[in-house]
PDB file of N, CA and C in Angstrom:
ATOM      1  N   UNK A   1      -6.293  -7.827 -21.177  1.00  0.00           N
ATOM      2  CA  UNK A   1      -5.652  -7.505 -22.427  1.00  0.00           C
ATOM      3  C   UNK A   1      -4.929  -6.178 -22.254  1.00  0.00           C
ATOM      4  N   UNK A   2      -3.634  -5.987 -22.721  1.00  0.00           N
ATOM      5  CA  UNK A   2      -3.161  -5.119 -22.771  1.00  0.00           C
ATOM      6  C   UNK A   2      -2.555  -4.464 -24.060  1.00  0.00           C
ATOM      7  N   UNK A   3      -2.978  -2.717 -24.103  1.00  0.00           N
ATOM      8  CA  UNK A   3      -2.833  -2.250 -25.245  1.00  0.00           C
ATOM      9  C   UNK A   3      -1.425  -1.385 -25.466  1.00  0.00           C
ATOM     10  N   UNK A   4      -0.897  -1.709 -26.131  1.00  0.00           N
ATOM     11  CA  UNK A   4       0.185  -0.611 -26.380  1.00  0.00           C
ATOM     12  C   UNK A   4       0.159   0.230 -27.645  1.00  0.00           C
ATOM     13  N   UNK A   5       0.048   1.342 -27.210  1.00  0.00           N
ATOM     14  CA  UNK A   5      -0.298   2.443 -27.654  1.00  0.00           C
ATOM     15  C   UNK A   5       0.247   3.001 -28.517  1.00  0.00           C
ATOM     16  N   UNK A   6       1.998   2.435 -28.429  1.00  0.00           N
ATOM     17  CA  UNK A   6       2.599   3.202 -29.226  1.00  0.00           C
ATOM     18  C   UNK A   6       2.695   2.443 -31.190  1.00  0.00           C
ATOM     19  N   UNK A   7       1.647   1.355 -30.743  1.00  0.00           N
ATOM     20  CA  UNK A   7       1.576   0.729 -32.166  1.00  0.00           C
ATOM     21  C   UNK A   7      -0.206   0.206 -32.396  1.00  0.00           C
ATOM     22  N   UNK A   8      -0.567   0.714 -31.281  1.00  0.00           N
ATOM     23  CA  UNK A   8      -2.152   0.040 -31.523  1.00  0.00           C
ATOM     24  C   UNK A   8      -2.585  -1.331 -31.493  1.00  0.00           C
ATOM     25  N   UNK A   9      -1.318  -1.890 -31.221  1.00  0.00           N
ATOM     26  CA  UNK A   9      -1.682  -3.572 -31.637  1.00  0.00           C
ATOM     27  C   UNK A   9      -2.363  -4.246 -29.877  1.00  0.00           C
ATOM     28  N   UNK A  10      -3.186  -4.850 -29.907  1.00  0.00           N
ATOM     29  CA  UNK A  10      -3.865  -5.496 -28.551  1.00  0.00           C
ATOM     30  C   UNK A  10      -2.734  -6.719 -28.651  1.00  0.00           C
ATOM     31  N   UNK A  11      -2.367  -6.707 -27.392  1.00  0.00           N
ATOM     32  CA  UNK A  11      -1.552  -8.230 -27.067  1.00  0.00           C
ATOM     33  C   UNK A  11      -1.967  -8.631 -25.952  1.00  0.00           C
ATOM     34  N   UNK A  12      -2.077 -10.070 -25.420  1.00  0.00           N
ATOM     35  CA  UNK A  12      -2.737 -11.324 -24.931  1.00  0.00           C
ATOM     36  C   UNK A  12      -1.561 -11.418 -23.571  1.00  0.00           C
ATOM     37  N   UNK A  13      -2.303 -11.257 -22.215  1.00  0.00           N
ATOM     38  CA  UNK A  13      -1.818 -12.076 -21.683  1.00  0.00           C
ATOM     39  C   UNK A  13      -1.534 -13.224 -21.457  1.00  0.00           C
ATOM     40  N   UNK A  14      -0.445 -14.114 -21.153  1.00  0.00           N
ATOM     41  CA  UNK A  14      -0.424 -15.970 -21.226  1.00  0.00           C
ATOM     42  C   UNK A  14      -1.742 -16.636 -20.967  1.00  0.00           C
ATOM     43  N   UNK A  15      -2.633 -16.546 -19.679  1.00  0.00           N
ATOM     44  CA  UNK A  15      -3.564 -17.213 -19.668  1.00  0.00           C
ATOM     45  C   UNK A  15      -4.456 -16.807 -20.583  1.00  0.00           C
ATOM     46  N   UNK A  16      -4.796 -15.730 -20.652  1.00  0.00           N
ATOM     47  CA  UNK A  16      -6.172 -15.729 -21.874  1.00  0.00           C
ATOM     48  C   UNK A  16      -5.074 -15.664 -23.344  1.00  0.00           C
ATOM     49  N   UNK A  17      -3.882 -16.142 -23.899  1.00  0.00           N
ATOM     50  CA  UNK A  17      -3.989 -16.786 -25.095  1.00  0.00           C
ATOM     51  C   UNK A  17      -3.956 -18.508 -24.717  1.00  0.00           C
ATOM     52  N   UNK A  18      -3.581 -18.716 -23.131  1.00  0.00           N
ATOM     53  CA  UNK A  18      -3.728 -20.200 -23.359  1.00  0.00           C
ATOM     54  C   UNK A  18      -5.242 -20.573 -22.866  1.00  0.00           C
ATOM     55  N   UNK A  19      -6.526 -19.850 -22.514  1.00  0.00           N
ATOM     56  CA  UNK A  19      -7.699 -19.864 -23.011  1.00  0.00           C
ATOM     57  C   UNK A  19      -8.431 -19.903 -24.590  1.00  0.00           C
ATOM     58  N   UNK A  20      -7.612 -19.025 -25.091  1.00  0.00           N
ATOM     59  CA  UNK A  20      -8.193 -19.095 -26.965  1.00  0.00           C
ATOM     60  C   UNK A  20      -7.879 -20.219 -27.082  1.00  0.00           C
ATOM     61  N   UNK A  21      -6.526 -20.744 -26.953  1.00  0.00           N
ATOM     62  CA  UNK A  21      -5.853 -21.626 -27.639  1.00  0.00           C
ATOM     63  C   UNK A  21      -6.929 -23.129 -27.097  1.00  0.00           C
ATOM     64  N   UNK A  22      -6.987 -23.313 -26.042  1.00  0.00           N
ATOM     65  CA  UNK A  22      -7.652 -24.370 -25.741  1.00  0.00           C
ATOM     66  C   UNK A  22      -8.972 -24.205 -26.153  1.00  0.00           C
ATOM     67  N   UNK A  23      -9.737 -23.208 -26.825  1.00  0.00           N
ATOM     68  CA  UNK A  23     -11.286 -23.306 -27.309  1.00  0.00           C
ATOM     69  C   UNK A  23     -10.684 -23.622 -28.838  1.00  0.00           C
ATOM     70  N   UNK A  24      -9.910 -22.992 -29.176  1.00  0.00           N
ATOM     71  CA  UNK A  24      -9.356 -23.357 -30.718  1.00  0.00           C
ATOM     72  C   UNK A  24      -9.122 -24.775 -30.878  1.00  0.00           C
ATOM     73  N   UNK A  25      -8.242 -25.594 -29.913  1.00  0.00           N
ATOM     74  CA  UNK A  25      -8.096 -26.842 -30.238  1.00  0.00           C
ATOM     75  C   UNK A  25      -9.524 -27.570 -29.773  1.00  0.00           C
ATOM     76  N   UNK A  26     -10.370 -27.529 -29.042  1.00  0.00           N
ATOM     77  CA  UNK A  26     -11.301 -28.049 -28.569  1.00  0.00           C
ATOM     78  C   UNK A  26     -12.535 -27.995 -29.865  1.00  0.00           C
ATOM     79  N   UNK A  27     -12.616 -26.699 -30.681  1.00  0.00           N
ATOM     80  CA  UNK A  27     -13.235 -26.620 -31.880  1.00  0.00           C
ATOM     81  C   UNK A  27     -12.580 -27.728 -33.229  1.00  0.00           C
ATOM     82  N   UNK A  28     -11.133 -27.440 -33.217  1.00  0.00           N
ATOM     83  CA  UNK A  28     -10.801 -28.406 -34.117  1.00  0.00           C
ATOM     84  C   UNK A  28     -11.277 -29.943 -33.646  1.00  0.00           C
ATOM     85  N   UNK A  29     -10.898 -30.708 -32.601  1.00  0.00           N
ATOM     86  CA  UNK A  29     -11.319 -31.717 -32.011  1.00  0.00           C
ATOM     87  C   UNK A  29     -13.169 -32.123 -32.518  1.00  0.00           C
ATOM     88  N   UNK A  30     -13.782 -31.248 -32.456  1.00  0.00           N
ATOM     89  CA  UNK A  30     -14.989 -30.972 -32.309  1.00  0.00           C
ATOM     90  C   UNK A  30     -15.643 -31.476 -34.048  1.00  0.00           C
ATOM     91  N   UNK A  31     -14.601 -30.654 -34.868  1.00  0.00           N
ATOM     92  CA  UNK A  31     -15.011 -30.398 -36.155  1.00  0.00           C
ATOM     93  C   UNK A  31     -13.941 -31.434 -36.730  1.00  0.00           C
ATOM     94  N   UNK A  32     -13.132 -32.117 -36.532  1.00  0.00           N
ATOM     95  CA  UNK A  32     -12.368 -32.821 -36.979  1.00  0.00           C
ATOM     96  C   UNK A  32     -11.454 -32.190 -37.894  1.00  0.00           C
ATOM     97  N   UNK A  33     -10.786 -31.195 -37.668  1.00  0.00           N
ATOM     98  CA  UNK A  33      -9.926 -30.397 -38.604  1.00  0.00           C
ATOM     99  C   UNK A  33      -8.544 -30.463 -38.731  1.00  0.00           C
ATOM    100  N   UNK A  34      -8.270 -30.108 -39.369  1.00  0.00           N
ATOM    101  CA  UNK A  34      -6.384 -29.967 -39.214  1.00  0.00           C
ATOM    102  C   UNK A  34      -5.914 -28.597 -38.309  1.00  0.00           C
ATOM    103  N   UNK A  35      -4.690 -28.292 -37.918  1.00  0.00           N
ATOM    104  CA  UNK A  35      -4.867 -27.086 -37.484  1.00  0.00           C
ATOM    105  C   UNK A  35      -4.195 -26.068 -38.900  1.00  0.00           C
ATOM    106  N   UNK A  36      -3.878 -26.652 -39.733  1.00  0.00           N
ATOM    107  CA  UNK A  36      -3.578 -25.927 -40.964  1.00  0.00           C
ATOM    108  C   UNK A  36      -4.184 -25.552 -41.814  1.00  0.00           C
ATOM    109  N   UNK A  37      -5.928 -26.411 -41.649  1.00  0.00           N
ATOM    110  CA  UNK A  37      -6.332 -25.871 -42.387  1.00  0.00           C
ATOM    111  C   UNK A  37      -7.130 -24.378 -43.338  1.00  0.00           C
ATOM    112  N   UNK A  38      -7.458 -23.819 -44.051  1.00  0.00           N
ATOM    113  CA  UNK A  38      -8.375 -22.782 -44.351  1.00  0.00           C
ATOM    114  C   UNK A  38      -9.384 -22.500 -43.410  1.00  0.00           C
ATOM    115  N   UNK A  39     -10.309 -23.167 -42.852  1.00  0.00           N
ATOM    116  CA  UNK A  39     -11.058 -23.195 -42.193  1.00  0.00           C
ATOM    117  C   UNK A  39     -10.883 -23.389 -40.405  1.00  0.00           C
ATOM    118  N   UNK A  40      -9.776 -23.577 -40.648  1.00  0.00           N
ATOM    119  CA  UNK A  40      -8.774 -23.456 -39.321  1.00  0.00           C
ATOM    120  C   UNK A  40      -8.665 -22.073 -39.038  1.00  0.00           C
ATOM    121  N   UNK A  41      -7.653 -21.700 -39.811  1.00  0.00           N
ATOM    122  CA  UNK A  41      -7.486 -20.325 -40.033  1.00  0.00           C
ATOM    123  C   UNK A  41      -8.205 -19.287 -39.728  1.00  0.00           C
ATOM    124  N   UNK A  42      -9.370 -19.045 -40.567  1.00  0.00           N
ATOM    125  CA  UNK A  42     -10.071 -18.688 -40.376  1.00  0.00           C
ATOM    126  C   UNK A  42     -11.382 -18.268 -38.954  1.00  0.00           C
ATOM    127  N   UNK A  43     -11.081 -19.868 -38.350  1.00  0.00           N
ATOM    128  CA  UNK A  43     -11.539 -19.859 -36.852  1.00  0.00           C
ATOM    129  C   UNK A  43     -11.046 -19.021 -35.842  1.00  0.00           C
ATOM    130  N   UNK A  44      -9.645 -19.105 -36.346  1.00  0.00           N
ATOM    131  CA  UNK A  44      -8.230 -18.513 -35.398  1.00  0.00           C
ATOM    132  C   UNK A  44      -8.668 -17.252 -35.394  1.00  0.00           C
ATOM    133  N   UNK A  45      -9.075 -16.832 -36.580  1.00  0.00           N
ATOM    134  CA  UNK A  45      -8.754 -15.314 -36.589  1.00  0.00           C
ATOM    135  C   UNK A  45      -9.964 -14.958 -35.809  1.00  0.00           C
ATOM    136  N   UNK A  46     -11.435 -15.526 -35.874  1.00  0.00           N
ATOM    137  CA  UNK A  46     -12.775 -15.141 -35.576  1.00  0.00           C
ATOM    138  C   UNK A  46     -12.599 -15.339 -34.050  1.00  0.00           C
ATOM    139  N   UNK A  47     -11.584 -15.966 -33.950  1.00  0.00           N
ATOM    140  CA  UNK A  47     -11.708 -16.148 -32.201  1.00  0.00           C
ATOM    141  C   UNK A  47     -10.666 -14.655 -31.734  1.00  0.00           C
ATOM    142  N   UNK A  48      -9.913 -14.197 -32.611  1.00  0.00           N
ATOM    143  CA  UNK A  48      -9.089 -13.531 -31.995  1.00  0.00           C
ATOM    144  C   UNK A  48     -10.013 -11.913 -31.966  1.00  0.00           C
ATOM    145  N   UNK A  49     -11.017 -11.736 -33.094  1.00  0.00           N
ATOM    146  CA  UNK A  49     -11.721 -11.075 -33.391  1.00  0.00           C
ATOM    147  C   UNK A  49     -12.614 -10.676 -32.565  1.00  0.00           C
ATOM    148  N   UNK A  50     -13.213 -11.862 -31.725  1.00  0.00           N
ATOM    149  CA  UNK A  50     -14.319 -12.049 -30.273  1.00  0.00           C
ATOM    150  C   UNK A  50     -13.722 -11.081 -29.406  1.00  0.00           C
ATOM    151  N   UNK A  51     -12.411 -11.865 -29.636  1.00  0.00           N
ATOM    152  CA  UNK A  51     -11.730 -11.297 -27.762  1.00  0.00           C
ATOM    153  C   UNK A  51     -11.001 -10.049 -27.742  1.00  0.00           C
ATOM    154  N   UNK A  52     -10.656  -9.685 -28.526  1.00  0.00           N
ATOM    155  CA  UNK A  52     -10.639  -8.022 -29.429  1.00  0.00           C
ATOM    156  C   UNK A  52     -11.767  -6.965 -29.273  1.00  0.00           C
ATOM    157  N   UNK A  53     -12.569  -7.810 -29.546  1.00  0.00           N
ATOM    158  CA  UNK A  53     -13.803  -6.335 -29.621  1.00  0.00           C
ATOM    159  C   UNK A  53     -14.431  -6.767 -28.244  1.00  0.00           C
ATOM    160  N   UNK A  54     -13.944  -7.062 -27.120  1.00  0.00           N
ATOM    161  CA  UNK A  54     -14.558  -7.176 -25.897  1.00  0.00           C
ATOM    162  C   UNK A  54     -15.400  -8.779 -25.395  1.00  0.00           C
ATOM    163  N   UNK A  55     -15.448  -9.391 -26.232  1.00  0.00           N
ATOM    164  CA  UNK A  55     -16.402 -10.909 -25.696  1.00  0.00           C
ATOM    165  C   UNK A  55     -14.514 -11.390 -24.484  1.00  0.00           C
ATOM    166  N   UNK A  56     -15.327 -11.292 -23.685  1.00  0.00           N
ATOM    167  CA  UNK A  56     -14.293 -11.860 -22.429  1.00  0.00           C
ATOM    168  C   UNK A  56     -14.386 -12.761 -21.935  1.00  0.00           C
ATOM    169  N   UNK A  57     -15.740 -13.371 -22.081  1.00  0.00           N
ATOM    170  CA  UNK A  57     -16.200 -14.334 -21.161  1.00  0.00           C
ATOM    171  C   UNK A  57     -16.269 -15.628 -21.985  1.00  0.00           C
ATOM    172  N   UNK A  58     -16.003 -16.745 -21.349  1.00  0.00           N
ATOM    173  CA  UNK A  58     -15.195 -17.899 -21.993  1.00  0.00           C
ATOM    174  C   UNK A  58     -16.775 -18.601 -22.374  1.00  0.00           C
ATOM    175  N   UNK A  59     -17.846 -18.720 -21.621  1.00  0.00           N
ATOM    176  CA  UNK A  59     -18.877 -19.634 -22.006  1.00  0.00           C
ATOM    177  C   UNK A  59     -19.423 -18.719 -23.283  1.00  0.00           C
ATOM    178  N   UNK A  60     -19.266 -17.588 -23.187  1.00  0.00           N
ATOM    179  CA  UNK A  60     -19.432 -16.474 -24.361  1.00  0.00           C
ATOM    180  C   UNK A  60     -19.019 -16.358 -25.874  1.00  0.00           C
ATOM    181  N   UNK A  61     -18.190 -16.687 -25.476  1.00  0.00           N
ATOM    182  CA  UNK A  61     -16.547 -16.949 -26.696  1.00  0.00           C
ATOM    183  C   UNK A  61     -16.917 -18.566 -27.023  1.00  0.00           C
ATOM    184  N   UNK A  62     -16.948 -19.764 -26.249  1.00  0.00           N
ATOM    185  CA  UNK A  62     -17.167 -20.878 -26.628  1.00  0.00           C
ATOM    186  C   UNK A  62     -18.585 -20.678 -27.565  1.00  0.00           C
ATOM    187  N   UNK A  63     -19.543 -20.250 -26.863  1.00  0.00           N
ATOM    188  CA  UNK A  63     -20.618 -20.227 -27.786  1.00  0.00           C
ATOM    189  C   UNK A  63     -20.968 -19.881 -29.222  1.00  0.00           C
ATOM    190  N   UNK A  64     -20.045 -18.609 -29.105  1.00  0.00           N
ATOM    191  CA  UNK A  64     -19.607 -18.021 -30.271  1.00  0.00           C
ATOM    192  C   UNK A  64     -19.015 -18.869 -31.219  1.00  0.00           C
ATOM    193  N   UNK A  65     -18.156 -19.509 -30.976  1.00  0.00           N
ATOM    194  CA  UNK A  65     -17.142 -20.323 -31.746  1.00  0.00           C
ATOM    195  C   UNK A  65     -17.904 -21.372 -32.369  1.00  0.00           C
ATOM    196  N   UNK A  66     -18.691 -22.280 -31.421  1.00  0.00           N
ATOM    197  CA  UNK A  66     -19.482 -23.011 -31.907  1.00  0.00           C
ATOM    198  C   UNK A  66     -20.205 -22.855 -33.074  1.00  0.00           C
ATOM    199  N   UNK A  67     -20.969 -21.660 -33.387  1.00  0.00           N
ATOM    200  CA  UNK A  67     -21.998 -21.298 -34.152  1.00  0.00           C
ATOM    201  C   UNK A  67     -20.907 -20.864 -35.765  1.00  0.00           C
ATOM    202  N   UNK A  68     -20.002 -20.565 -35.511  1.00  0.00           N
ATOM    203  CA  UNK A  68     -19.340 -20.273 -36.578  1.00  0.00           C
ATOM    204  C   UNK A  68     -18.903 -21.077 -37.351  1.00  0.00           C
TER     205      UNK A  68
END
């Protein structure tokens, strides 16, 4: 992950957003969801939230996701 400083915002290298992205669709799959939905949403953000405050590790992050 790389931070730029001059705005604070954390941005995603390609493979680890096309890691979220594939636990995100694999949760919707899972839960039978839309990807529009509220509760979609909401996933999105909790996953982006994981990998933000340091959970790096994918069986880590999957687990996480699960329980939520």
């Amino acid at each position: 992950m790389d931070v730029d400083h001059r705005t604070d915002l954390l941005s995603l290298y390609p493979d680890e957003m096309r890691m979220l992205r594939e636990m995100f669709d694999c949760a919707l799959v899972e839960r039978q969801w839309s990807s529009n939905c509220e509760a979609a949403e909401a996933l999105a953000a909790r996953i982006a939230d994981l990998h933000q405050t340091g959970v790096q590790d994918a069986d880590d992050l999957l687990a996480m996701i699960r329980r939520f």
